[in-house]
C-alpha atoms as a PDB file:
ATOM      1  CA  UNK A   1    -198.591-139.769 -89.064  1.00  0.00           C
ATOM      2  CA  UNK A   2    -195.561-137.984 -87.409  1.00  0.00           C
ATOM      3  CA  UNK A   3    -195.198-134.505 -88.978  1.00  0.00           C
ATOM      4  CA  UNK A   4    -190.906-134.538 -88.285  1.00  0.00           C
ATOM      5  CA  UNK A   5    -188.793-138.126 -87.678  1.00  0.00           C
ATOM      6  CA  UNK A   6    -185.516-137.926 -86.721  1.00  0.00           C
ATOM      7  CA  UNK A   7    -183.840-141.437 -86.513  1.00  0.00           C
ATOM      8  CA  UNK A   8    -180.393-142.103 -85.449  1.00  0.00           C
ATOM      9  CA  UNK A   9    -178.878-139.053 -86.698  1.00  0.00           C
ATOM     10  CA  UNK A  10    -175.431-138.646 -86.987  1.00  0.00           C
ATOM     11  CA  UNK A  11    -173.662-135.762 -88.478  1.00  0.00           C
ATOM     12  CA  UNK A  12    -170.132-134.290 -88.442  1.00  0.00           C
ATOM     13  CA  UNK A  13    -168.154-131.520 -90.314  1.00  0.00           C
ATOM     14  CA  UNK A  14    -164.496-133.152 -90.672  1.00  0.00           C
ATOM     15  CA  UNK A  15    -162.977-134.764 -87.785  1.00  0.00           C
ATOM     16  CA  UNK A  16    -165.890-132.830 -85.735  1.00  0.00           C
ATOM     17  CA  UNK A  17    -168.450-134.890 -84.381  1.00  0.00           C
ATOM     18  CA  UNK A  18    -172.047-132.831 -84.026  1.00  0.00           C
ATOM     19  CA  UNK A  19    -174.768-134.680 -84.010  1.00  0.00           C
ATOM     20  CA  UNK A  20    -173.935-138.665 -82.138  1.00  0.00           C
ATOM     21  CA  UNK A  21    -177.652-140.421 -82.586  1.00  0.00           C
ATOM     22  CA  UNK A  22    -180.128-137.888 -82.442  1.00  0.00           C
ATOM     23  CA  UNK A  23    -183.559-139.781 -82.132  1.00  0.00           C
ATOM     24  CA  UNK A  24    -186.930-138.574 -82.002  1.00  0.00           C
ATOM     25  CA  UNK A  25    -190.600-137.412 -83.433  1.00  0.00           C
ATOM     26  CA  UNK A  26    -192.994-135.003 -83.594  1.00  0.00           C
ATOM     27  CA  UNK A  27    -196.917-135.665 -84.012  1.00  0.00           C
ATOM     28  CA  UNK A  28    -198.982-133.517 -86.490  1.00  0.00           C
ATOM     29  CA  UNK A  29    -200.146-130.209 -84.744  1.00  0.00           C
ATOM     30  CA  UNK A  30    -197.684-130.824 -82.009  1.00  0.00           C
ATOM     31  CA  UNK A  31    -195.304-128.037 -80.194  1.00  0.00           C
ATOM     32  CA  UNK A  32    -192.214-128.630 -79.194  1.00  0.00           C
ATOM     33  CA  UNK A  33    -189.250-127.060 -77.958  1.00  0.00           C
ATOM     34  CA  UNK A  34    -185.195-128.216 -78.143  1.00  0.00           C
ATOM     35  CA  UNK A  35    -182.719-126.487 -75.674  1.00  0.00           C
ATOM     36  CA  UNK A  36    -179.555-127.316 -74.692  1.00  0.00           C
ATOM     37  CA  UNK A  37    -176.193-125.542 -74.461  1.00  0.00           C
ATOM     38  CA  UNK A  38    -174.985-123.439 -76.532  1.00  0.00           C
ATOM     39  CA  UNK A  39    -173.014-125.024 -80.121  1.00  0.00           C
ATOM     40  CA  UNK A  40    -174.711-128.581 -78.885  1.00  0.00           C
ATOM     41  CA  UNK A  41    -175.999-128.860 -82.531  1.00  0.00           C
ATOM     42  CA  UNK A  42    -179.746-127.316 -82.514  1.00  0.00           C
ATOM     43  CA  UNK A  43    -179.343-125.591 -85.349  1.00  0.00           C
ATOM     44  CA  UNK A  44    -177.538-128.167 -86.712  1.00  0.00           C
ATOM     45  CA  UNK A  45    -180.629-130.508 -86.556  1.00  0.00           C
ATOM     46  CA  UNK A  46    -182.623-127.494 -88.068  1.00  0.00           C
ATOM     47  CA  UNK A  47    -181.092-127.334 -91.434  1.00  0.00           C
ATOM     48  CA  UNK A  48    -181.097-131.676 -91.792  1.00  0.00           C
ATOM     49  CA  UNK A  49    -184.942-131.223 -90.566  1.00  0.00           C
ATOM     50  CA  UNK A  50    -184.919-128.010 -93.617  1.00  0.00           C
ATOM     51  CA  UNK A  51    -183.198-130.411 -95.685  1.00  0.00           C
ATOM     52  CA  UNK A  52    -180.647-127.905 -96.341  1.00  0.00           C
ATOM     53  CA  UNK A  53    -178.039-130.511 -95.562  1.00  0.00           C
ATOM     54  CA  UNK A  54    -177.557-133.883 -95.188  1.00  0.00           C
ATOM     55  CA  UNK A  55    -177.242-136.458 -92.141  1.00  0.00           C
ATOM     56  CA  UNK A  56    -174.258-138.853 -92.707  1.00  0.00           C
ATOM     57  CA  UNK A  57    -175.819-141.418 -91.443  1.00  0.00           C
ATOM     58  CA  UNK A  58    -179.823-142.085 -89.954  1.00  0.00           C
ATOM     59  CA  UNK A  59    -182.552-140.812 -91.392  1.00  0.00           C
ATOM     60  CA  UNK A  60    -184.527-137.215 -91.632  1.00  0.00           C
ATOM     61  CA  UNK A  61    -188.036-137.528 -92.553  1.00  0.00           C
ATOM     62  CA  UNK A  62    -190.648-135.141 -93.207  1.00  0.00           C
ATOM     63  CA  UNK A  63    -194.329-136.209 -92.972  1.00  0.00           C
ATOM     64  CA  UNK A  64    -193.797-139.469 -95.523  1.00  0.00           C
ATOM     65  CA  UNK A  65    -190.825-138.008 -97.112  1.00  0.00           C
ATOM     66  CA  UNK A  66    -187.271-137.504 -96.760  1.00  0.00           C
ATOM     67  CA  UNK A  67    -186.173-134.092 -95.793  1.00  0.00           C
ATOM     68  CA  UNK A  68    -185.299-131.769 -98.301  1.00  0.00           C
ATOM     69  CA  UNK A  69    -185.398-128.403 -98.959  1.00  0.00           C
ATOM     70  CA  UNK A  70    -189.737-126.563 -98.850  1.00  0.00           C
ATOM     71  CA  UNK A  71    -190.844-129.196 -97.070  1.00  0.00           C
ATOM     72  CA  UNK A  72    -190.496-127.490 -94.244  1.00  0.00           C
ATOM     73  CA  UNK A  73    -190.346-123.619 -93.518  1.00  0.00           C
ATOM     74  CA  UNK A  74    -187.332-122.323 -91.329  1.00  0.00           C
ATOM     75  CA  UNK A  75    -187.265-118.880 -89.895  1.00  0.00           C
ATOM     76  CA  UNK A  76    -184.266-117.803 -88.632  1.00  0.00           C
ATOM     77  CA  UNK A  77    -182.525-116.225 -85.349  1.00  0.00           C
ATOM     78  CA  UNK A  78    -182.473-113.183 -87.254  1.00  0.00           C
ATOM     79  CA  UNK A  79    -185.472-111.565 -89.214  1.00  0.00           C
ATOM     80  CA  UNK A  80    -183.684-111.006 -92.402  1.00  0.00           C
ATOM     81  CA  UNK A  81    -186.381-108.219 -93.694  1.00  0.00           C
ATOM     82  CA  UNK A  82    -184.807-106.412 -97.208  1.00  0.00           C
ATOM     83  CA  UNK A  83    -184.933-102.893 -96.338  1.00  0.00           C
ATOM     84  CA  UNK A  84    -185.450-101.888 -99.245  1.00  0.00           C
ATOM     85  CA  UNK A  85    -188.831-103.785 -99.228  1.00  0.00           C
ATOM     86  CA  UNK A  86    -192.491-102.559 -97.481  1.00  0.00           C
ATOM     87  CA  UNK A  87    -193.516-104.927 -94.978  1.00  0.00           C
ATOM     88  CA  UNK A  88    -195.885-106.297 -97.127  1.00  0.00           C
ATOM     89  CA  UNK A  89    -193.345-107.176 -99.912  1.00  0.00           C
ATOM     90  CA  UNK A  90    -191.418-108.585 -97.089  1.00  0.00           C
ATOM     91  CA  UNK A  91    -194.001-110.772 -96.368  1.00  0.00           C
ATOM     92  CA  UNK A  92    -195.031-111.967 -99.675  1.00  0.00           C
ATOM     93  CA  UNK A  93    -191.255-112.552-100.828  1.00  0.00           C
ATOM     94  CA  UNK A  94    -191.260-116.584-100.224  1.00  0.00           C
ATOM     95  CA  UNK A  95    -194.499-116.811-102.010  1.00  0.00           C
ATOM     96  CA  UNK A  96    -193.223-114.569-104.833  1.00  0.00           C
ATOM     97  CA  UNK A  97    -189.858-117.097-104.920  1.00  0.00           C
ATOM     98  CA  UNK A  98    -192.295-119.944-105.326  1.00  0.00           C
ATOM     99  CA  UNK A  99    -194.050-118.323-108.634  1.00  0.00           C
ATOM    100  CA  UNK A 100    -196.982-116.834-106.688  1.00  0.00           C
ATOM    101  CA  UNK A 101    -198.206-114.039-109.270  1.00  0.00           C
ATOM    102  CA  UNK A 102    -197.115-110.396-106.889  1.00  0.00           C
ATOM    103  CA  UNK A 103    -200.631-109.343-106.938  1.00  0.00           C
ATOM    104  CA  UNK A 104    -201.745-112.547-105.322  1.00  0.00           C
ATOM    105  CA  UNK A 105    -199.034-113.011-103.451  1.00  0.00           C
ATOM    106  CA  UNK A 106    -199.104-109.745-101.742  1.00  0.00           C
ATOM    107  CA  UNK A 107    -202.952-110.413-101.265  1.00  0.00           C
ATOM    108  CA  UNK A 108    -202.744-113.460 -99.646  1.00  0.00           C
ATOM    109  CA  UNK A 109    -200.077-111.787 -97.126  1.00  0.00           C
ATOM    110  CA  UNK A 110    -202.770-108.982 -96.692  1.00  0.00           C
ATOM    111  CA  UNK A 111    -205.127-111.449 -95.254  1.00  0.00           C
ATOM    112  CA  UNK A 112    -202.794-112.236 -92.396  1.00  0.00           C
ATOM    113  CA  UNK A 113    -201.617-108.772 -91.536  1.00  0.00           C
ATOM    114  CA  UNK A 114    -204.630-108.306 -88.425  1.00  0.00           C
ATOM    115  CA  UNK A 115    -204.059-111.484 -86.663  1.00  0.00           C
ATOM    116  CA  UNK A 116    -199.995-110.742 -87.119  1.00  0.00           C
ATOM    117  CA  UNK A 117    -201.153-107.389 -85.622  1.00  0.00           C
ATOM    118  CA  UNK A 118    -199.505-105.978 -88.622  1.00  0.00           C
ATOM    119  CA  UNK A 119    -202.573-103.784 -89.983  1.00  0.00           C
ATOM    120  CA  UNK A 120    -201.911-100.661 -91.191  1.00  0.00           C
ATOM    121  CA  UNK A 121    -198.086-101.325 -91.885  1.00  0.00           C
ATOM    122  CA  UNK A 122    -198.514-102.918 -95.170  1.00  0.00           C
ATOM    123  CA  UNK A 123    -196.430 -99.927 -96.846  1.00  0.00           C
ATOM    124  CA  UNK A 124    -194.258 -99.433 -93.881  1.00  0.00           C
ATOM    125  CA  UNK A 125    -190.021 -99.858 -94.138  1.00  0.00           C
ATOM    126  CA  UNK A 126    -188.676-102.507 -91.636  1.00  0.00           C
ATOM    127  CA  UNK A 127    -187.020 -99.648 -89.843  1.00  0.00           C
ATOM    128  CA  UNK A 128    -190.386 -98.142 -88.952  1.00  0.00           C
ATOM    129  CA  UNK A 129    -191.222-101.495 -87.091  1.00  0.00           C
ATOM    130  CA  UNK A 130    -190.310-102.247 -83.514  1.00  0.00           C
ATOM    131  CA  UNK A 131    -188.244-105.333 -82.655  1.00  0.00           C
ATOM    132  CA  UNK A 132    -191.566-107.623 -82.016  1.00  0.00           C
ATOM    133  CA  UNK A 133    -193.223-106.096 -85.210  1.00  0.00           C
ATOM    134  CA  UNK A 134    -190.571-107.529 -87.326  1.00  0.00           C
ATOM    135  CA  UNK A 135    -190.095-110.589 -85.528  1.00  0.00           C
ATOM    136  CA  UNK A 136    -193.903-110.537 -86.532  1.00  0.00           C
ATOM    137  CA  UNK A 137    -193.665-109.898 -89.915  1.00  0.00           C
ATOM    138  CA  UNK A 138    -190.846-112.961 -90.094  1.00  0.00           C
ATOM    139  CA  UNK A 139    -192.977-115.098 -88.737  1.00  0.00           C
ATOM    140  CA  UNK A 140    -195.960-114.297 -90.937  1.00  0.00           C
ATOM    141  CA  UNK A 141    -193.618-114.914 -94.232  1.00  0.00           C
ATOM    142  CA  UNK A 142    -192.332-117.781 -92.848  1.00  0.00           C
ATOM    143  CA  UNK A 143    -196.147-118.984 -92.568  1.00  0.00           C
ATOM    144  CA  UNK A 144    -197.407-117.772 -95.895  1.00  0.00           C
ATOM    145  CA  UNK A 145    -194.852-120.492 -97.510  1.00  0.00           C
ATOM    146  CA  UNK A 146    -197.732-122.601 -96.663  1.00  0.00           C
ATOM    147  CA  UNK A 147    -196.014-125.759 -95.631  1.00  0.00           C
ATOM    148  CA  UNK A 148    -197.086-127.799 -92.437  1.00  0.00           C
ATOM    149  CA  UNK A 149    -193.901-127.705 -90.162  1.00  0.00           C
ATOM    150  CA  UNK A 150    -192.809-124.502 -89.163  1.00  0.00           C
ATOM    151  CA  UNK A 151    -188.846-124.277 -87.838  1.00  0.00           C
ATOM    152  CA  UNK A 152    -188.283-121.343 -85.420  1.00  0.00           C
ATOM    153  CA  UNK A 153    -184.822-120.770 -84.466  1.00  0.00           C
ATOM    154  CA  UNK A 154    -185.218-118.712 -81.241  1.00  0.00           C
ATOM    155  CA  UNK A 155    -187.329-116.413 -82.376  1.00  0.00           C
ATOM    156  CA  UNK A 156    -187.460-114.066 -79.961  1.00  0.00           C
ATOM    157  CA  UNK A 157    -184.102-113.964 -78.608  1.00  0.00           C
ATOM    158  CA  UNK A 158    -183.056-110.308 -79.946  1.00  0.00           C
ATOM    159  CA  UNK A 159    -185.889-109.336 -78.111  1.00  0.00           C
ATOM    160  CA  UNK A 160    -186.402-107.470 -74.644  1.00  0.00           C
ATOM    161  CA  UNK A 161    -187.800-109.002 -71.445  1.00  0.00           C
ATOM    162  CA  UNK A 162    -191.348-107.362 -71.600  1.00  0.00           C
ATOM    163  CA  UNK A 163    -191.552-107.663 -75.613  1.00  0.00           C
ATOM    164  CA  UNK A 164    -190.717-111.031 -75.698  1.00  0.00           C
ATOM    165  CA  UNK A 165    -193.278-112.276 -72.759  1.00  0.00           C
ATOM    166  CA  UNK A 166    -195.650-110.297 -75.196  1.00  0.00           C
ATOM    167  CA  UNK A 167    -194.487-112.203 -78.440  1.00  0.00           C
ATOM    168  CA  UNK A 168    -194.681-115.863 -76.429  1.00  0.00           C
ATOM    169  CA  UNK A 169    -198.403-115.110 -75.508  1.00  0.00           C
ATOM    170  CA  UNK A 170    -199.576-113.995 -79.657  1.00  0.00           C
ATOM    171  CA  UNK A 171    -197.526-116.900 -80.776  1.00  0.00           C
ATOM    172  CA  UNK A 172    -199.697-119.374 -78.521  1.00  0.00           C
ATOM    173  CA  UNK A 173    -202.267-117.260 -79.573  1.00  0.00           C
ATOM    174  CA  UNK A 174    -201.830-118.060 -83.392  1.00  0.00           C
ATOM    175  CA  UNK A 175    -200.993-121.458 -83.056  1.00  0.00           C
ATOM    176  CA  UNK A 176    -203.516-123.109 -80.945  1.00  0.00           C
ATOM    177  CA  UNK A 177    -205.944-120.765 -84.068  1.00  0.00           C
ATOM    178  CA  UNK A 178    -203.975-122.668 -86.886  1.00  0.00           C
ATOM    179  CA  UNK A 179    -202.318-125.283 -85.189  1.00  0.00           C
ATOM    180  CA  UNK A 180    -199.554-125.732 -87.162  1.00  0.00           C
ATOM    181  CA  UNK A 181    -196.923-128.702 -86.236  1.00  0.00           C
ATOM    182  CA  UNK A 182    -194.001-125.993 -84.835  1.00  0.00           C
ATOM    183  CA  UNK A 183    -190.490-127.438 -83.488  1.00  0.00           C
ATOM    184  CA  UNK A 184    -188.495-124.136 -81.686  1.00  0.00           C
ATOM    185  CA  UNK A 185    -185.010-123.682 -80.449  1.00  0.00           C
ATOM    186  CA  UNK A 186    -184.739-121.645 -77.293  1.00  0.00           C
ATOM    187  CA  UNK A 187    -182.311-121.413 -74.559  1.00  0.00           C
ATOM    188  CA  UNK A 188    -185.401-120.253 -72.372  1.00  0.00           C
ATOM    189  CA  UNK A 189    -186.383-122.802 -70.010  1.00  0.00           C
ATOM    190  CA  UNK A 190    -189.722-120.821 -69.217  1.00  0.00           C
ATOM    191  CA  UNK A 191    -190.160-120.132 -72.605  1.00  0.00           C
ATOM    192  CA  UNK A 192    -189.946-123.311 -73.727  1.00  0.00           C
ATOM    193  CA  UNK A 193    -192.309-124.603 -71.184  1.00  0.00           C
ATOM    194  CA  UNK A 194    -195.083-122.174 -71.685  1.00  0.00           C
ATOM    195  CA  UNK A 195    -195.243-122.653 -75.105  1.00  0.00           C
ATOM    196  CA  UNK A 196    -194.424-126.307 -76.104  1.00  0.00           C
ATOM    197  CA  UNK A 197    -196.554-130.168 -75.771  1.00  0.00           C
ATOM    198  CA  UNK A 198    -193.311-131.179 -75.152  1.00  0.00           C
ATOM    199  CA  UNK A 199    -189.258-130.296 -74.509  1.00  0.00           C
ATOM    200  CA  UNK A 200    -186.445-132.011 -75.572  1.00  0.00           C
ATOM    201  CA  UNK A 201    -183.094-131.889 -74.146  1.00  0.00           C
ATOM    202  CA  UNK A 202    -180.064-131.939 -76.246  1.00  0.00           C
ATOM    203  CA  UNK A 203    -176.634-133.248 -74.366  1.00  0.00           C
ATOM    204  CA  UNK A 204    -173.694-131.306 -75.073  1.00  0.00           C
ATOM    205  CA  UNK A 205    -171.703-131.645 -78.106  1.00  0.00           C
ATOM    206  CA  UNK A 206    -171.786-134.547 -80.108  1.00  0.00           C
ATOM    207  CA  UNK A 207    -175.288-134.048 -79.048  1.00  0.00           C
ATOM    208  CA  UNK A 208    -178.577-136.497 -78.780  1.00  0.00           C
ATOM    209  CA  UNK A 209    -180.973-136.294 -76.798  1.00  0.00           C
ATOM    210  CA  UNK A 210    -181.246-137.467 -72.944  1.00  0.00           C
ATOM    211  CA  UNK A 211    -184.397-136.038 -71.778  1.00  0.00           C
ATOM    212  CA  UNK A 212    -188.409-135.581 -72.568  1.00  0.00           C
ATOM    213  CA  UNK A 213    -190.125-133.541 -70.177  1.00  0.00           C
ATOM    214  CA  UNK A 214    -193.879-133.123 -71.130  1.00  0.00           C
ATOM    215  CA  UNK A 215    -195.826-130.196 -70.014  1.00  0.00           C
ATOM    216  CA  UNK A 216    -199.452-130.962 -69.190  1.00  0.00           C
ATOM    217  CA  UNK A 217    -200.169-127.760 -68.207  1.00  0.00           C
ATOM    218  CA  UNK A 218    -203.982-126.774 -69.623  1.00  0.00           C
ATOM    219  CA  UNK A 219    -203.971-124.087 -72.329  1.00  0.00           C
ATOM    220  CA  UNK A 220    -204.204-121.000 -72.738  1.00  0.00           C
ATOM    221  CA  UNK A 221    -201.114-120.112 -70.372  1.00  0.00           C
ATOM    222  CA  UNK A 222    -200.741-116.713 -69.510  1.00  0.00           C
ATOM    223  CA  UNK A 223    -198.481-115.069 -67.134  1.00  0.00           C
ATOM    224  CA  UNK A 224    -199.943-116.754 -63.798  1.00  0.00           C
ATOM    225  CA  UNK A 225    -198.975-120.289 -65.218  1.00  0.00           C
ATOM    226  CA  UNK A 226    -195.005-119.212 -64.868  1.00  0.00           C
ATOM    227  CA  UNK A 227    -195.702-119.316 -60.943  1.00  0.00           C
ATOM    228  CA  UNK A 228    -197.678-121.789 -60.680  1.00  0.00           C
ATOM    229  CA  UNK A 229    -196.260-125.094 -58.062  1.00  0.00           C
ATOM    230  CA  UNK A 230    -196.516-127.391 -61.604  1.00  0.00           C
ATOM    231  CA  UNK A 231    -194.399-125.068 -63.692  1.00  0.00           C
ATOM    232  CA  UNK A 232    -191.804-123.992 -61.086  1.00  0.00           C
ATOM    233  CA  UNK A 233    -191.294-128.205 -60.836  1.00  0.00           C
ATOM    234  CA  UNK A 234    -191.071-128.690 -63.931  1.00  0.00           C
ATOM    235  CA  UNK A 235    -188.683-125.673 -64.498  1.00  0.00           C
ATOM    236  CA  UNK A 236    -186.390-127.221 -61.943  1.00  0.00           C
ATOM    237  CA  UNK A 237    -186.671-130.353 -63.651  1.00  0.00           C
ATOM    238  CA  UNK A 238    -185.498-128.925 -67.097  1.00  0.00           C
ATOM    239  CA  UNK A 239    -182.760-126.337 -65.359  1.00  0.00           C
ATOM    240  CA  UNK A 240    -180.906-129.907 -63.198  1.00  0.00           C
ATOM    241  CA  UNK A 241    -181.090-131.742 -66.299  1.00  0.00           C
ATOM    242  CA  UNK A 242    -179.106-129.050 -68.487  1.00  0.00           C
ATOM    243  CA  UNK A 243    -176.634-128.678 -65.451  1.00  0.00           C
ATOM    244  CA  UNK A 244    -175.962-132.280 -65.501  1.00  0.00           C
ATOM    245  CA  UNK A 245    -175.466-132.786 -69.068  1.00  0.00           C
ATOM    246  CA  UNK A 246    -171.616-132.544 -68.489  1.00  0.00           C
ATOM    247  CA  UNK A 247    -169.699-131.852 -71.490  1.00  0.00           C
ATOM    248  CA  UNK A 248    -168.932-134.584 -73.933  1.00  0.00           C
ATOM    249  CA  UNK A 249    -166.401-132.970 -76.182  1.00  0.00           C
ATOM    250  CA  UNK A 250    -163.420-130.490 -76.173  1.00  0.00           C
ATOM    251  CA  UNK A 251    -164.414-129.179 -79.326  1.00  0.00           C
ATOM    252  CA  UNK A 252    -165.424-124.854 -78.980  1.00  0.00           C
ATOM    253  CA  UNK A 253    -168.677-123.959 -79.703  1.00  0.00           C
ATOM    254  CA  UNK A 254    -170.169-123.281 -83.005  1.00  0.00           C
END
């Protein structure tokens, strides 16, 4: 069974034409990655996929069922952590929203704190984390929702250089562990490729998408896989495609 099915998605906000036919799927356990340029629609897709809206016509379906909203768990651009919350109560929050009791709530976050490399800041303010810590500590609420399909809207794109190459290696890390079915939105074309099964290419605005590259490179990929003569090809491959996808509508960017 496909974890995410998009089929012939079309969406637009008044006379605004977003989404033109967006087609695809995504296999249980799978990774994959959507760029494109920026205000093609990504995070448009996101939130039908989150069902937080809905397509005007095709269809959005997650595992057996149409979208809709906790079926599937979308962490944002932006790590949203109250300050006025310890990490840990950051963490358990979406469990807490669901009913989760506090006590067991904040327990079951506990449990994930060492392989989120967040031990020992269970008590900590957001402030006192660095950039990759909170992105960390998004990440791990987002996961404690429990649901199969994790939505990560470029999660590390606040980030710097050297922190984020460290936050694309623990992610791999935890997912081939757990092996959740994970669909990201990056505009990194490495990133993308070092992480993901597969990468889809989104066409400018009204977007759908006009290109599947898949990455057979063997797992786990660490920093000598960026040079290596099959990544720099495909990395061309992806980087000609997005310069040829010419735009398709006047419209400004989201």
């Amino acid at each position: 069974m496909n974890a995410v099915t998009v089929t012939g998605v079309h969406k637009a906000f008044g006379a605004r034409t977003v989404l033109d036919g967006a087609e695809f799927a995504v296999a249980e356990g799978e990774f994959v990655s959507l760029i494109g340029p920026s205000g093609c629609g990504k995070s448009t897709l996101f939130g039908l996929i989150a069902g937080l809206d809905s397509p005007d016509t095709g269809a959005v379906t997650v595992g057996d069922r149409p979208a809709a909203p906790g079926r599937a768990a979308l962490m944002p651009q932006k790590d949203l952590l109250f300050p006025w919350r310890t990490v840990l109560g950051n963490c358990a929050l979406g469990l807490e929203v669901q009913g989760v009791p506090r006590g067991e709530a904040r327990a079951r976050a506990r449990e994930l704190f060492p392989a989120f490399g967040l031990a020992g800041f269970e008590d900590a303010a957001p402030r006192q984390l660095s950039g990759g810590m909170r992105q960390r500590a998004a990440l791990a609420r987002t996961v404690l929702q429990g649901r199969k399909v994790l939505l990560l809207d470029e999660p590390f794109g606040a980030l710097d250089s050297l922190t984020r190459t460290e936050m694309q290696l623990w992610l791999q890390q935890v997912w081939q562990r757990d092996r959740w079915t994970v669909l990201m939105i990056t505009h990194d074309v490495r990133e993308a490729l070092l992480l993901s099964d597969r990468v889809l290419v989104l066409t400018r605005r009204p977007a759908r998408i006009c290109h599947e590259v898949t990455v057979p490179l063997p797992r786990p990929r660490g920093l000598d896989t960026l040079t290596s003569p099959e990544f720099v090809t495909l990395e061309k491959e992806l980087v000609d495609v997005l310069h040829a996808t010419g735009p398709r509508s006047s419209a400004l960017p989201d």
